[in-house]
C-alpha atoms as a PDB file:
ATOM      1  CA  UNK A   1       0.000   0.000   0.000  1.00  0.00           C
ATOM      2  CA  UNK A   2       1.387   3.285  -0.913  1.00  0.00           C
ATOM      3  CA  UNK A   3       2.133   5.965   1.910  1.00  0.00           C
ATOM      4  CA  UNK A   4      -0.520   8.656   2.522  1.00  0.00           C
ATOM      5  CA  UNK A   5       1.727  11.923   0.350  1.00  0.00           C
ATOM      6  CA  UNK A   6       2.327   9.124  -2.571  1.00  0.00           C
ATOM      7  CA  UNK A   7      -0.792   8.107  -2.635  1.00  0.00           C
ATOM      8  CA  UNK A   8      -2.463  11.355  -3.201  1.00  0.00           C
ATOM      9  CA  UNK A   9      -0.387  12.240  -5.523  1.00  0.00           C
ATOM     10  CA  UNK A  10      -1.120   8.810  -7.672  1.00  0.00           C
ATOM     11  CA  UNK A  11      -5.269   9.627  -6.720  1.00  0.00           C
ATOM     12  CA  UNK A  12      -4.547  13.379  -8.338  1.00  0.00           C
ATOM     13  CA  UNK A  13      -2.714  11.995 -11.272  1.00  0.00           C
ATOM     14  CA  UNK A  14      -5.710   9.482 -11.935  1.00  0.00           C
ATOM     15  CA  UNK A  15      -8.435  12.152 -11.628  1.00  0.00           C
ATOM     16  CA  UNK A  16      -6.637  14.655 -13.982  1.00  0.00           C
ATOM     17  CA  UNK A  17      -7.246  12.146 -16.821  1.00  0.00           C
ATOM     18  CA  UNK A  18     -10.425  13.341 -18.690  1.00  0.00           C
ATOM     19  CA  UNK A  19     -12.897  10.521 -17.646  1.00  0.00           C
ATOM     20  CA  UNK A  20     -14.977   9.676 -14.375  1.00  0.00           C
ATOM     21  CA  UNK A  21     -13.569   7.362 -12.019  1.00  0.00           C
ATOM     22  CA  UNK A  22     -16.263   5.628  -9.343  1.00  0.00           C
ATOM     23  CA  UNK A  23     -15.089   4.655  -5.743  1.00  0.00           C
ATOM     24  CA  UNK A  24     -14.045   1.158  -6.736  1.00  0.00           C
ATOM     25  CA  UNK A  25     -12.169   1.239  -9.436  1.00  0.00           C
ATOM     26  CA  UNK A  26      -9.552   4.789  -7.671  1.00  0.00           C
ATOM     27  CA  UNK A  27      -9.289   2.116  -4.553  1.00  0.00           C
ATOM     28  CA  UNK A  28      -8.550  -1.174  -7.181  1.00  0.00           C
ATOM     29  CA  UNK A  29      -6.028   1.369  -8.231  1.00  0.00           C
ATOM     30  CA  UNK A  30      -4.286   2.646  -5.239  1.00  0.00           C
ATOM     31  CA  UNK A  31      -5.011  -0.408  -3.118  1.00  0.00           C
ATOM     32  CA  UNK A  32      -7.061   0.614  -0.531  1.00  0.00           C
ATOM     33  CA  UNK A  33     -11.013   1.077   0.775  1.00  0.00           C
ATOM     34  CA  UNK A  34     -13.070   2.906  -0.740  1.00  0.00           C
ATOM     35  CA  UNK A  35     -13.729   4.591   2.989  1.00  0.00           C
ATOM     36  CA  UNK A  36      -9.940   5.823   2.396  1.00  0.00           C
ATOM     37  CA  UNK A  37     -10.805   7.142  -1.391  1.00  0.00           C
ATOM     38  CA  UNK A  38     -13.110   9.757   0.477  1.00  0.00           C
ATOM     39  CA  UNK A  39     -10.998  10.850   3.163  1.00  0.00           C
ATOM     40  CA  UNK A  40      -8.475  11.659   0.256  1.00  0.00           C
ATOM     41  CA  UNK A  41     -10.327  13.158  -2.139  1.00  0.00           C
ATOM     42  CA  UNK A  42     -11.420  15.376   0.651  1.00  0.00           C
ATOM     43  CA  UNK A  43      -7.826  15.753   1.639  1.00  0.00           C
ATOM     44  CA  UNK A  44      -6.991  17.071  -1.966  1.00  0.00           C
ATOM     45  CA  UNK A  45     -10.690  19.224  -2.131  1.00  0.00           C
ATOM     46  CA  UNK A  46      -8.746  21.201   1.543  1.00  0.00           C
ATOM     47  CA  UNK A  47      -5.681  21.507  -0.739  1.00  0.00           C
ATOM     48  CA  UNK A  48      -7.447  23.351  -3.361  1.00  0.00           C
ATOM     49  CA  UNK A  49      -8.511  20.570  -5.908  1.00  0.00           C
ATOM     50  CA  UNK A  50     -11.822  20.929  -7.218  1.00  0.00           C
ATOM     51  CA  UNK A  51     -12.859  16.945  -7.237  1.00  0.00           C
ATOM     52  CA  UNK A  52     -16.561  16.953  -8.399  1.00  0.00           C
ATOM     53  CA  UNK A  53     -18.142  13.718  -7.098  1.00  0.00           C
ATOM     54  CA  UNK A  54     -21.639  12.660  -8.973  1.00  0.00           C
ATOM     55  CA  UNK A  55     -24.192  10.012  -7.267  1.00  0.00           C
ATOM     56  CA  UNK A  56     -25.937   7.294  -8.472  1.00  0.00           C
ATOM     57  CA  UNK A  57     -24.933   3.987 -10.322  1.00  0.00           C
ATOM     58  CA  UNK A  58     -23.115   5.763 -13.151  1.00  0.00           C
ATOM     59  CA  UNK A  59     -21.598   8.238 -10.974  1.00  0.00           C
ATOM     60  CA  UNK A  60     -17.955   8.957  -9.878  1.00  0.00           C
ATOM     61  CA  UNK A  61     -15.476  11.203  -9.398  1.00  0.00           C
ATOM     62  CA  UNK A  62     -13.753  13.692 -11.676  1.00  0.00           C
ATOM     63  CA  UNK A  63     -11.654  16.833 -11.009  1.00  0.00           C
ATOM     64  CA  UNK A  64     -13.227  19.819 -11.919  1.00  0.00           C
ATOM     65  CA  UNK A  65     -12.447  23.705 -12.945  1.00  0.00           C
ATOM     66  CA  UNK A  66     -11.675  25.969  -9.490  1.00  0.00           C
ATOM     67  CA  UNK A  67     -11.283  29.280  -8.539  1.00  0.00           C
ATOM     68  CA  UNK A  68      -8.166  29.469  -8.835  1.00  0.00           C
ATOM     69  CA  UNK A  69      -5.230  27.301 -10.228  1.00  0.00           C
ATOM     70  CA  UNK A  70      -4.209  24.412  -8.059  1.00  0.00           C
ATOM     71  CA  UNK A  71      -0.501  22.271  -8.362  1.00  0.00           C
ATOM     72  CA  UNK A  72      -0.684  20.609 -11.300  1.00  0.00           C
ATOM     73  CA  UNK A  73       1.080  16.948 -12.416  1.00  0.00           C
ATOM     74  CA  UNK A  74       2.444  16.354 -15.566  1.00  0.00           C
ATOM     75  CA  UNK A  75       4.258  13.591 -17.038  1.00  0.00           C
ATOM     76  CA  UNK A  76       7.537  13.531 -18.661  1.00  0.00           C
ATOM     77  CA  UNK A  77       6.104  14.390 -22.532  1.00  0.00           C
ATOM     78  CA  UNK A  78       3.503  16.575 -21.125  1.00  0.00           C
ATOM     79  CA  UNK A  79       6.044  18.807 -19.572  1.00  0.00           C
ATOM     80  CA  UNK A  80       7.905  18.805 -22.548  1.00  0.00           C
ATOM     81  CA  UNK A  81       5.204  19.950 -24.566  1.00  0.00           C
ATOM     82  CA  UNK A  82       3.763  22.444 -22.225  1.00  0.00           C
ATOM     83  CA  UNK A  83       7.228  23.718 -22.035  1.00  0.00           C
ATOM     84  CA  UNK A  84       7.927  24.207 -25.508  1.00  0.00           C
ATOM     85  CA  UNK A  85       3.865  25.544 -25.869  1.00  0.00           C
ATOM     86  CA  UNK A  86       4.668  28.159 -23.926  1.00  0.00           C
ATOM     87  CA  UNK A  87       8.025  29.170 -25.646  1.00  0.00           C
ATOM     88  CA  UNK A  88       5.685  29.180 -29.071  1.00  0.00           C
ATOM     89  CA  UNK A  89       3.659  31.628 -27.497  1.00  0.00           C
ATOM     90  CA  UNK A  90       6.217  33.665 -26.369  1.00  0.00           C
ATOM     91  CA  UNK A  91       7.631  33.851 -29.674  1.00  0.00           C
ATOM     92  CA  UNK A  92       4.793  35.749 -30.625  1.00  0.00           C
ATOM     93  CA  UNK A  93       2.441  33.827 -32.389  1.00  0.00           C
ATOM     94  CA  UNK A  94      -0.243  35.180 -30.750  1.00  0.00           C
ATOM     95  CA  UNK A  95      -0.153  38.761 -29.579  1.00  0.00           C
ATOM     96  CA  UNK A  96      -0.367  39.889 -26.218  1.00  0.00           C
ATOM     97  CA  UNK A  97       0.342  37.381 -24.194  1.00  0.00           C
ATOM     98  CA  UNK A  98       4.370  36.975 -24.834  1.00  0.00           C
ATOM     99  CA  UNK A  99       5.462  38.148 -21.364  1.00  0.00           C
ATOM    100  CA  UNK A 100       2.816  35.838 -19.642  1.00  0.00           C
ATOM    101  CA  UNK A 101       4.223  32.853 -21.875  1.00  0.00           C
ATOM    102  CA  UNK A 102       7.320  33.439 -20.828  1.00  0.00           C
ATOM    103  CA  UNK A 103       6.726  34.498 -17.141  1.00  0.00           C
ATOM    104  CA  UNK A 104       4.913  30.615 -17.082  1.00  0.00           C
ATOM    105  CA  UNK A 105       7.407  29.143 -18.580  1.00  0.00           C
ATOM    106  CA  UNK A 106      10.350  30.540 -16.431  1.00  0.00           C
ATOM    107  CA  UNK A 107       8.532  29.097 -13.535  1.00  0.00           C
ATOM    108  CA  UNK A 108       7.894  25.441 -15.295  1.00  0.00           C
ATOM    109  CA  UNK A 109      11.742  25.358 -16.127  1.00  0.00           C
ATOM    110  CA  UNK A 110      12.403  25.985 -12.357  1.00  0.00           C
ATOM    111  CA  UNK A 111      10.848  22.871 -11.231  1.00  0.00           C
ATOM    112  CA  UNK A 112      11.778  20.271 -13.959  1.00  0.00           C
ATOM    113  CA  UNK A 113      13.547  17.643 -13.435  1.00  0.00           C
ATOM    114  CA  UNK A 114      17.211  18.131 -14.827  1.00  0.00           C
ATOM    115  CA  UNK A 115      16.412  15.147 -17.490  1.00  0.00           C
ATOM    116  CA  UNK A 116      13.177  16.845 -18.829  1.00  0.00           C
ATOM    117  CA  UNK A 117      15.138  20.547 -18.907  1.00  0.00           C
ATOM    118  CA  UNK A 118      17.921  19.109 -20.919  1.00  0.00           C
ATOM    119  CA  UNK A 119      15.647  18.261 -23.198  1.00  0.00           C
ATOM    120  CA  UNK A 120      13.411  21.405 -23.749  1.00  0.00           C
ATOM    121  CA  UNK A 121      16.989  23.441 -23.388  1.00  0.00           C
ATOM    122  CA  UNK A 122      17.874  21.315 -26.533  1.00  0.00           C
ATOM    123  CA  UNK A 123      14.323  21.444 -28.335  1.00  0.00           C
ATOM    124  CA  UNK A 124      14.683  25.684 -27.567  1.00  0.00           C
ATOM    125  CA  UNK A 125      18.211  25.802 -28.939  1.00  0.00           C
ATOM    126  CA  UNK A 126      17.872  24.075 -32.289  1.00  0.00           C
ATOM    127  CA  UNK A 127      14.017  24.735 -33.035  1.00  0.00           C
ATOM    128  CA  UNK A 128      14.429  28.031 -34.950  1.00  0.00           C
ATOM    129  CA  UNK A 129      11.066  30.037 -36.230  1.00  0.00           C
ATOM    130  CA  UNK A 130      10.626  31.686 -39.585  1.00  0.00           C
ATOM    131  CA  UNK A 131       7.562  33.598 -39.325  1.00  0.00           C
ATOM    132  CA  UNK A 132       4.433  32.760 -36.571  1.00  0.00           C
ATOM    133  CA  UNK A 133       1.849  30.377 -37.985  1.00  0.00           C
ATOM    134  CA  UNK A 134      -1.107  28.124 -37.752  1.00  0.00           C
ATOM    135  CA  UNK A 135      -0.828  24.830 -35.669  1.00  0.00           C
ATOM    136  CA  UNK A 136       2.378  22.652 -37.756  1.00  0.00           C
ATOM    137  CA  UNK A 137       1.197  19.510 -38.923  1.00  0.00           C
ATOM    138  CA  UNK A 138       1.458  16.621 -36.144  1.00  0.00           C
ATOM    139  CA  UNK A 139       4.978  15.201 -36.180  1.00  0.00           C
ATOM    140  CA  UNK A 140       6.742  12.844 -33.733  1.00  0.00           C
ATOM    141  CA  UNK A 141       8.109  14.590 -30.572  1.00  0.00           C
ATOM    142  CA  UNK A 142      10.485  11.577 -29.946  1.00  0.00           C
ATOM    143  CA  UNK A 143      11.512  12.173 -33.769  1.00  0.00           C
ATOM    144  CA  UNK A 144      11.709  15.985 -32.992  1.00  0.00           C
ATOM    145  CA  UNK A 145      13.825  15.755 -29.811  1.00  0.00           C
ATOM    146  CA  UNK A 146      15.896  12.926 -31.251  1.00  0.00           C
ATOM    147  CA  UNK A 147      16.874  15.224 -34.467  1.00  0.00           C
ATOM    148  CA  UNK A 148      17.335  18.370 -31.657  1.00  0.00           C
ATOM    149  CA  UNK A 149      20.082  15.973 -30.201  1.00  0.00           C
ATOM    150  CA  UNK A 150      22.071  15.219 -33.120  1.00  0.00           C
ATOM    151  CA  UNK A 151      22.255  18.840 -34.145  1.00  0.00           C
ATOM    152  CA  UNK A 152      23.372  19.566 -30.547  1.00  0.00           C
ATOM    153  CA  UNK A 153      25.884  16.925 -30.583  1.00  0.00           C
ATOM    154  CA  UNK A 154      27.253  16.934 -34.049  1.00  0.00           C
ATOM    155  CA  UNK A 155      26.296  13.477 -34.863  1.00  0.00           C
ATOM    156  CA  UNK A 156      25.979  12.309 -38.510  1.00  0.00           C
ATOM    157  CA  UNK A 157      22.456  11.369 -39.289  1.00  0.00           C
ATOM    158  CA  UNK A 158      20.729   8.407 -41.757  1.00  0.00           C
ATOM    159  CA  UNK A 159      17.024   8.385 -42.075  1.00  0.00           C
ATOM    160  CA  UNK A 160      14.545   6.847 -44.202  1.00  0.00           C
ATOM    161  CA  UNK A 161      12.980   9.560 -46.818  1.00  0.00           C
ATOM    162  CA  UNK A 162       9.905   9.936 -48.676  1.00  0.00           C
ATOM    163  CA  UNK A 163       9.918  12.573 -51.044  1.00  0.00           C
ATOM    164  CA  UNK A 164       6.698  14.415 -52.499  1.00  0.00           C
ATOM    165  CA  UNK A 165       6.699  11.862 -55.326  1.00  0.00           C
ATOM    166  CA  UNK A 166       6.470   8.580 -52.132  1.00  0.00           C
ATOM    167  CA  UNK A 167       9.674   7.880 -53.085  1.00  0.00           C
ATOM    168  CA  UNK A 168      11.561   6.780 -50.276  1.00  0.00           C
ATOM    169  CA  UNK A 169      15.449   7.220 -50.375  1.00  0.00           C
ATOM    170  CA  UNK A 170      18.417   6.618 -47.416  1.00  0.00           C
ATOM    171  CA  UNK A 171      19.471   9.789 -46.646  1.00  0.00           C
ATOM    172  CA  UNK A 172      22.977  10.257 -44.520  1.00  0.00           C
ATOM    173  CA  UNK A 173      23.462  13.875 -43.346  1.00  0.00           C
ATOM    174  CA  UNK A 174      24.791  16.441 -41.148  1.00  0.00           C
ATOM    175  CA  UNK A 175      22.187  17.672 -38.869  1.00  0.00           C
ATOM    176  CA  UNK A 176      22.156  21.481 -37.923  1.00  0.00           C
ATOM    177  CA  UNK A 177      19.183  23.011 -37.431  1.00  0.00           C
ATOM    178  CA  UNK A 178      15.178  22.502 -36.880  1.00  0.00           C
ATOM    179  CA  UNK A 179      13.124  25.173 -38.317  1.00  0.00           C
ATOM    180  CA  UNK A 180       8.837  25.969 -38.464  1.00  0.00           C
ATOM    181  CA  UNK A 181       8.239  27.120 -41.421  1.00  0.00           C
ATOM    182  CA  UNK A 182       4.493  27.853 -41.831  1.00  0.00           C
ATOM    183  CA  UNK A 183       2.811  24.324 -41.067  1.00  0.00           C
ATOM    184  CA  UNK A 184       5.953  22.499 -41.584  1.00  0.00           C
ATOM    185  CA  UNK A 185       8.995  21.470 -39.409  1.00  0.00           C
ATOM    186  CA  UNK A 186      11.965  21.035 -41.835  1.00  0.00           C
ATOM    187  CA  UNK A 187      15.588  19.428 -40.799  1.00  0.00           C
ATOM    188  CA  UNK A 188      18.517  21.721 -41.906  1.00  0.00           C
ATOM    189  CA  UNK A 189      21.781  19.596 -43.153  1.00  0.00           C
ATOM    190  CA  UNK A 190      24.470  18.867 -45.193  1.00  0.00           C
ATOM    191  CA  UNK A 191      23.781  15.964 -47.619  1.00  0.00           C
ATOM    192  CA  UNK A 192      27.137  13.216 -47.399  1.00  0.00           C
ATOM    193  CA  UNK A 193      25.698  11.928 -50.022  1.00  0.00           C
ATOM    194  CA  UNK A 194      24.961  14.479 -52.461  1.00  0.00           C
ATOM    195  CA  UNK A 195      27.576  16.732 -51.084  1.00  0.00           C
ATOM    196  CA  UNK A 196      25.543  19.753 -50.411  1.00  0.00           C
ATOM    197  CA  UNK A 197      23.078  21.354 -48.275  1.00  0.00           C
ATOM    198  CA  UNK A 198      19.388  20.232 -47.929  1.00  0.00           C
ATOM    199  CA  UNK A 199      16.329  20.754 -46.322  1.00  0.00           C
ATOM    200  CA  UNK A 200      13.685  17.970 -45.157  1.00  0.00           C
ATOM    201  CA  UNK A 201      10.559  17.908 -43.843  1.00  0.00           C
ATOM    202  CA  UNK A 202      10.459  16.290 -40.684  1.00  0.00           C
ATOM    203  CA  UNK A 203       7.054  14.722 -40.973  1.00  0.00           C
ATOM    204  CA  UNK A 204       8.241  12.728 -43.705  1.00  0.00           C
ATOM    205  CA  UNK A 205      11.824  11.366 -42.241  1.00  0.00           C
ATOM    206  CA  UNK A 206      12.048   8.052 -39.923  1.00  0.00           C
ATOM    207  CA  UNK A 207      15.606   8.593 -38.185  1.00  0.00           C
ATOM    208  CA  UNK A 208      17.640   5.381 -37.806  1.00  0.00           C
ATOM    209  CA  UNK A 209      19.180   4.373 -34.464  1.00  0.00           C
ATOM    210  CA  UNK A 210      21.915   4.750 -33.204  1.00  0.00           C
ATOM    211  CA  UNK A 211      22.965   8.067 -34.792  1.00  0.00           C
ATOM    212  CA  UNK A 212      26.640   8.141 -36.348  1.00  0.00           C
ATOM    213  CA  UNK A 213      29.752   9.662 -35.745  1.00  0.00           C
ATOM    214  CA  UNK A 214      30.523  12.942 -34.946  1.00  0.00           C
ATOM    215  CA  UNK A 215      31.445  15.908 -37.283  1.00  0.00           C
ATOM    216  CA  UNK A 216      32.901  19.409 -37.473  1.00  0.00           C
ATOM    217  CA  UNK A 217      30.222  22.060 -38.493  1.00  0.00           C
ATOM    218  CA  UNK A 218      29.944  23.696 -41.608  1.00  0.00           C
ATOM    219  CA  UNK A 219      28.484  27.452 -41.687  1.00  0.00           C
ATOM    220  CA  UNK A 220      25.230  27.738 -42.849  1.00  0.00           C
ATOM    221  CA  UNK A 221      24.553  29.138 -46.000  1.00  0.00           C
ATOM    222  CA  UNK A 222      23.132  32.542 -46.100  1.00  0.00           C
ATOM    223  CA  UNK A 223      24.105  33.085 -42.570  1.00  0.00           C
ATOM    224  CA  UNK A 224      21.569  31.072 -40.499  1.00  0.00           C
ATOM    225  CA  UNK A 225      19.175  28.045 -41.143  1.00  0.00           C
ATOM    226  CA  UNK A 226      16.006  30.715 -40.711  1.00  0.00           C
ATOM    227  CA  UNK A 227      17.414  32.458 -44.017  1.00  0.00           C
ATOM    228  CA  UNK A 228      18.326  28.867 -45.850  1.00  0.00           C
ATOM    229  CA  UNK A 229      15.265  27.471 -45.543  1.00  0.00           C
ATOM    230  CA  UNK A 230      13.084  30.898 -46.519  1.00  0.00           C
ATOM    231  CA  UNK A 231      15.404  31.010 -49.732  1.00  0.00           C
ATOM    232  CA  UNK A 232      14.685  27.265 -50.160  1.00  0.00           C
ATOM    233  CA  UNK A 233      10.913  27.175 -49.924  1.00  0.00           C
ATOM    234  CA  UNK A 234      10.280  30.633 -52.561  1.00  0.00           C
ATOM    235  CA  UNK A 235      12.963  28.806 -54.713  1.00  0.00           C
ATOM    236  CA  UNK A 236      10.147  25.750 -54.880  1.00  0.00           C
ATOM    237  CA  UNK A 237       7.833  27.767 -54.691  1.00  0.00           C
ATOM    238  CA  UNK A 238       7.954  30.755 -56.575  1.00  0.00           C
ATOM    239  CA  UNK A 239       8.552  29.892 -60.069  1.00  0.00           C
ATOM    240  CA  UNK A 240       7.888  33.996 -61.295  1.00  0.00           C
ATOM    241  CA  UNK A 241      10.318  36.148 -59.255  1.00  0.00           C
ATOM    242  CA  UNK A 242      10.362  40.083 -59.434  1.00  0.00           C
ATOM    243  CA  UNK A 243      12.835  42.458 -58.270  1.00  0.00           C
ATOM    244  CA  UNK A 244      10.948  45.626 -56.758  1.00  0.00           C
ATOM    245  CA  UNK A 245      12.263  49.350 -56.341  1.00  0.00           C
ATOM    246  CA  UNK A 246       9.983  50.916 -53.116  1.00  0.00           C
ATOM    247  CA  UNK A 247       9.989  54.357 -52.288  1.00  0.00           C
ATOM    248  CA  UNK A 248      10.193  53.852 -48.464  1.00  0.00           C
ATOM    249  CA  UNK A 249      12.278  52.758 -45.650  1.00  0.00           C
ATOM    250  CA  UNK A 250      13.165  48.916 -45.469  1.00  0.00           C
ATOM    251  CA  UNK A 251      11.502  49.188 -41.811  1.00  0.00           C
ATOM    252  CA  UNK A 252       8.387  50.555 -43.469  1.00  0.00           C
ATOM    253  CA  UNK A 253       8.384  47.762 -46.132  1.00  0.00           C
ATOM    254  CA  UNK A 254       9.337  44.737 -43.962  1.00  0.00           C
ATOM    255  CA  UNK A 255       6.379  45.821 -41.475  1.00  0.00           C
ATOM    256  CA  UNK A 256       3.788  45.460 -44.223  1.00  0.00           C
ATOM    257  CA  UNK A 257       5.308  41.921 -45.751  1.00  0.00           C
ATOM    258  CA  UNK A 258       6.411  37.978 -43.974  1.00  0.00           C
ATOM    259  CA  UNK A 259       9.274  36.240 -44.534  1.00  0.00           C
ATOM    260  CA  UNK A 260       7.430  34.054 -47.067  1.00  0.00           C
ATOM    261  CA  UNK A 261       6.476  36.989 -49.244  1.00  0.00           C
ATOM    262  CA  UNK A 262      10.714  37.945 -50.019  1.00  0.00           C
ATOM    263  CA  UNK A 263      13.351  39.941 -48.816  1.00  0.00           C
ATOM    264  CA  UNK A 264      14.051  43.456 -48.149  1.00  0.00           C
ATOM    265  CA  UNK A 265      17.403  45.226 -49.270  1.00  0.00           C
ATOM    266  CA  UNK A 266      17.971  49.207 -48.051  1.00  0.00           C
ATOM    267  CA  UNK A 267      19.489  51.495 -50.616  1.00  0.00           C
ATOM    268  CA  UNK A 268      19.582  54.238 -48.798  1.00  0.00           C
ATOM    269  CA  UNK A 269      17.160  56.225 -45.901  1.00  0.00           C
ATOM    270  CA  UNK A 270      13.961  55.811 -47.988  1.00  0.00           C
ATOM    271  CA  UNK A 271      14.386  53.872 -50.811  1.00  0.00           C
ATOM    272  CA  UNK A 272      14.950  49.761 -50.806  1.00  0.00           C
ATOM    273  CA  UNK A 273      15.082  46.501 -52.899  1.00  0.00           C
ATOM    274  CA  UNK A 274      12.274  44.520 -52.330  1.00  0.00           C
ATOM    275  CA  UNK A 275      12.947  40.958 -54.017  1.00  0.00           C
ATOM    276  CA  UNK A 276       9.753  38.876 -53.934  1.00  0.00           C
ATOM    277  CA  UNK A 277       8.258  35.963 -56.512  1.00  0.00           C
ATOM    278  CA  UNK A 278       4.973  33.781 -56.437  1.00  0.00           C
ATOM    279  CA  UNK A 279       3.666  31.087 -58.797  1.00  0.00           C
ATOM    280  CA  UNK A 280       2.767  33.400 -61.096  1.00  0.00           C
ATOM    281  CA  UNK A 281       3.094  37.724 -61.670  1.00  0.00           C
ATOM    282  CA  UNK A 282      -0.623  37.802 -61.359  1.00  0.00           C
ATOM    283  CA  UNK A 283       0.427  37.112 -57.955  1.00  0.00           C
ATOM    284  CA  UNK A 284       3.118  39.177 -57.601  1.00  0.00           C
ATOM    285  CA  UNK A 285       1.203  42.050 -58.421  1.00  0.00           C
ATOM    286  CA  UNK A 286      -1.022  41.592 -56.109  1.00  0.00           C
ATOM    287  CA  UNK A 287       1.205  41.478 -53.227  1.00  0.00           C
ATOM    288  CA  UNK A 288       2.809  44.996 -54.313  1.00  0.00           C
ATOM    289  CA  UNK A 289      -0.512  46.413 -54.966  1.00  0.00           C
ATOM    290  CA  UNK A 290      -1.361  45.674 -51.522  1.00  0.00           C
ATOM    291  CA  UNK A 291       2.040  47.807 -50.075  1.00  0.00           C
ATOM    292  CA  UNK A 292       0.411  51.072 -50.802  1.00  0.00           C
ATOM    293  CA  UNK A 293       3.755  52.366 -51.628  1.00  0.00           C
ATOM    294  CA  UNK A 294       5.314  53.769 -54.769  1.00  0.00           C
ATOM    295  CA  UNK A 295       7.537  51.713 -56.860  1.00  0.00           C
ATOM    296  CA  UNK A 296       8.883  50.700 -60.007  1.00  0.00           C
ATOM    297  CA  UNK A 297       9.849  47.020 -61.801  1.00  0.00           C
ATOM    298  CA  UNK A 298      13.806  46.726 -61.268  1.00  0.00           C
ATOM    299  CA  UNK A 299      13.113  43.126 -62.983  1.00  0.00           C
ATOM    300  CA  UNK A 300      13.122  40.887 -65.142  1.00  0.00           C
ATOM    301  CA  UNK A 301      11.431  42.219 -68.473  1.00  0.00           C
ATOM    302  CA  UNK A 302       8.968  39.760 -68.330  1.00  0.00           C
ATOM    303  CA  UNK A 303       7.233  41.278 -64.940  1.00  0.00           C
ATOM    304  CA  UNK A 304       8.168  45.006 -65.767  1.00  0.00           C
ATOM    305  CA  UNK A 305       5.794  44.305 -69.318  1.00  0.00           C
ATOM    306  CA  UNK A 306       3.116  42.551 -67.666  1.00  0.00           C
ATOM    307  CA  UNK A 307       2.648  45.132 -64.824  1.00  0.00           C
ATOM    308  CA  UNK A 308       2.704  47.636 -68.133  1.00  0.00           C
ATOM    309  CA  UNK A 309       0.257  45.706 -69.713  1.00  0.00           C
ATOM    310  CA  UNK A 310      -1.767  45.566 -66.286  1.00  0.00           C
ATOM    311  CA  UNK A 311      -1.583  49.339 -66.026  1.00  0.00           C
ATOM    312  CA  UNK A 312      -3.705  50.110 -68.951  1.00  0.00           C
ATOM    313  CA  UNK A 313      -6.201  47.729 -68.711  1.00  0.00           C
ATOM    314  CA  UNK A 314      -6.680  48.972 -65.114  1.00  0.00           C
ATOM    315  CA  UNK A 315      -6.922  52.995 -66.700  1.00  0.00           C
ATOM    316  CA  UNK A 316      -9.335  51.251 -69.402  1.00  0.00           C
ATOM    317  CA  UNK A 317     -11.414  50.335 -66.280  1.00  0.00           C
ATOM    318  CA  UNK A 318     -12.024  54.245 -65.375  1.00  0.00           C
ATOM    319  CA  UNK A 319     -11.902  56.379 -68.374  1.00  0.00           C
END
């Protein structure tokens, strides 16, 4: 039978799982009467818990909303995820509530265990955000914090690969960085194979165990992985690129655009180089008609004509 303190905290844990529990089955659990199942759900109710308790055949007990927020218990992976929730949040992906995130999160990192804050440290230190964006597509966490590891230790990596086609390949890389890109978690590395630098997406890797040796990193191209992959994903992406001449201030520009959109180049106090692309100029047009600024086409012909073309039909429209 489990002592008094251990076994409150293993009736808490049961009654935070979202289902009713009747008397019998909490003391087939914890070993014990159901006589002692009251006397410590009242116990937890003077502690602040909020244990609702129902009557009847179908009835039970299940731990309710309170006044205010009692102790909570998480497991390992729930801590983890909380933990790297709240550093989401306090990236900014949704406003207002950045110092709260990370006011929360300060305080969850202060009582971790040092296993489970090694591993959000790593998660925090190679996870590396482009822009903020809905909820990614669901990925492995083990597969997430496994990857995190080999970046951190500079361990050669081989994974199974499917490609957009379903073509699955053995890939052996360097791992450097993780980075969110939209909906997408993509791995940043240098390809042994193909001797040159890659990016995957993580949802579509399966890593192989155990990882291999270690190596001596390269630099990134472009600077940092945030910059590699956001060059990578227009360069798939954005088959009609444009070269843009705003009057205005880079800051004014880069307010009023993402990451995804291009890149913004200062020429001087209020003029800059806005280099953007799409699928299609269409597209493009749209997204510089949308600035409110003044500009003109720095290139390529192609765009410069069809924005020409564009033009008149549009001062067709009103004479």
């Amino acid at each position: 039978m489990l002592e008094t303190s251990a076994r409150l905290l293993r009736l808490l844990s049961l009654l935070q799982t979202p289902r009713e529990w009747s008397g019998n089955e909490l003391a087939d659990r914890l070993d014990v009467s159901t006589r002692t199942v009251r006397n410590d759900v009242e116990r937890l109710r003077q502690l602040g818990y909020p244990v609702n308790a129902t009557r009847g055949s179908t009835g039970g007990y299940r731990l309710g909303a309170g006044a205010s927020v009692p102790p909570l218990l998480l497991d390992d992976e729930e801590a983890v995820a909380v933990a790297m929730g709240l550093r989401t949040a306090a990236a900014g992906s949704i406003e207002g509530i950045e110092e709260t995130s990370l006011r929360a999160l300060a305080k969850l990192e202060q009582v971790l265990p040092s296993r489970l804050r090694h591993r959000v440290n790593t998660l925090q230190a190679y996870t590396v955000p482009v822009v903020s964006a809905s909820r990614l597509p669901k990925v492995d966490a083990a597969v997430l914090t496994a990857l995190a590891a080999a970046c951190r230790d500079h361990e050669r990596l081989r994974f199974d690969y499917s490609d957009h086609k379903s073509s699955v390949s053995i890939r052996n890389v360097e791992p450097y960085r993780l980075v969110s890109w939209g909906r997408k978690w993509y791995l940043v590395a240098f390809d042994m194979d193909r001797q040159d630098w890659r990016t995957f997406r993580v949802d579509r890797l399966t890593p192989r165990v155990p990882t291999g040796p270690r190596f001596t990193p390269r630099d990134i191209p472009y600077g940092d992985a945030a910059t590699f992959v956001a060059k990578k994903i227009r360069g798939i992406f954005n088959e009609s690129r444009a070269r843009i001449l705003i009057h205005a201030p880079a800051s004014v520009v880069a307010e009023r655009i993402t990451p995804a959109v291009g890149t913004v180049e200062a020429i001087d106090d209020n003029t800059c180089i806005l280099d953007t692309g799409a699928s299609n100029y269409e597209t493009v047009a749209v997204y510089i008609g949308m600035l409110g600024l003044d500009f003109k086409v720095d290139g390529p012909p192609e765009f410069a004509e069809f924005v020409r073309a564009l033009g008149e039909r549009y001062a067709n429209a009103v004479r």
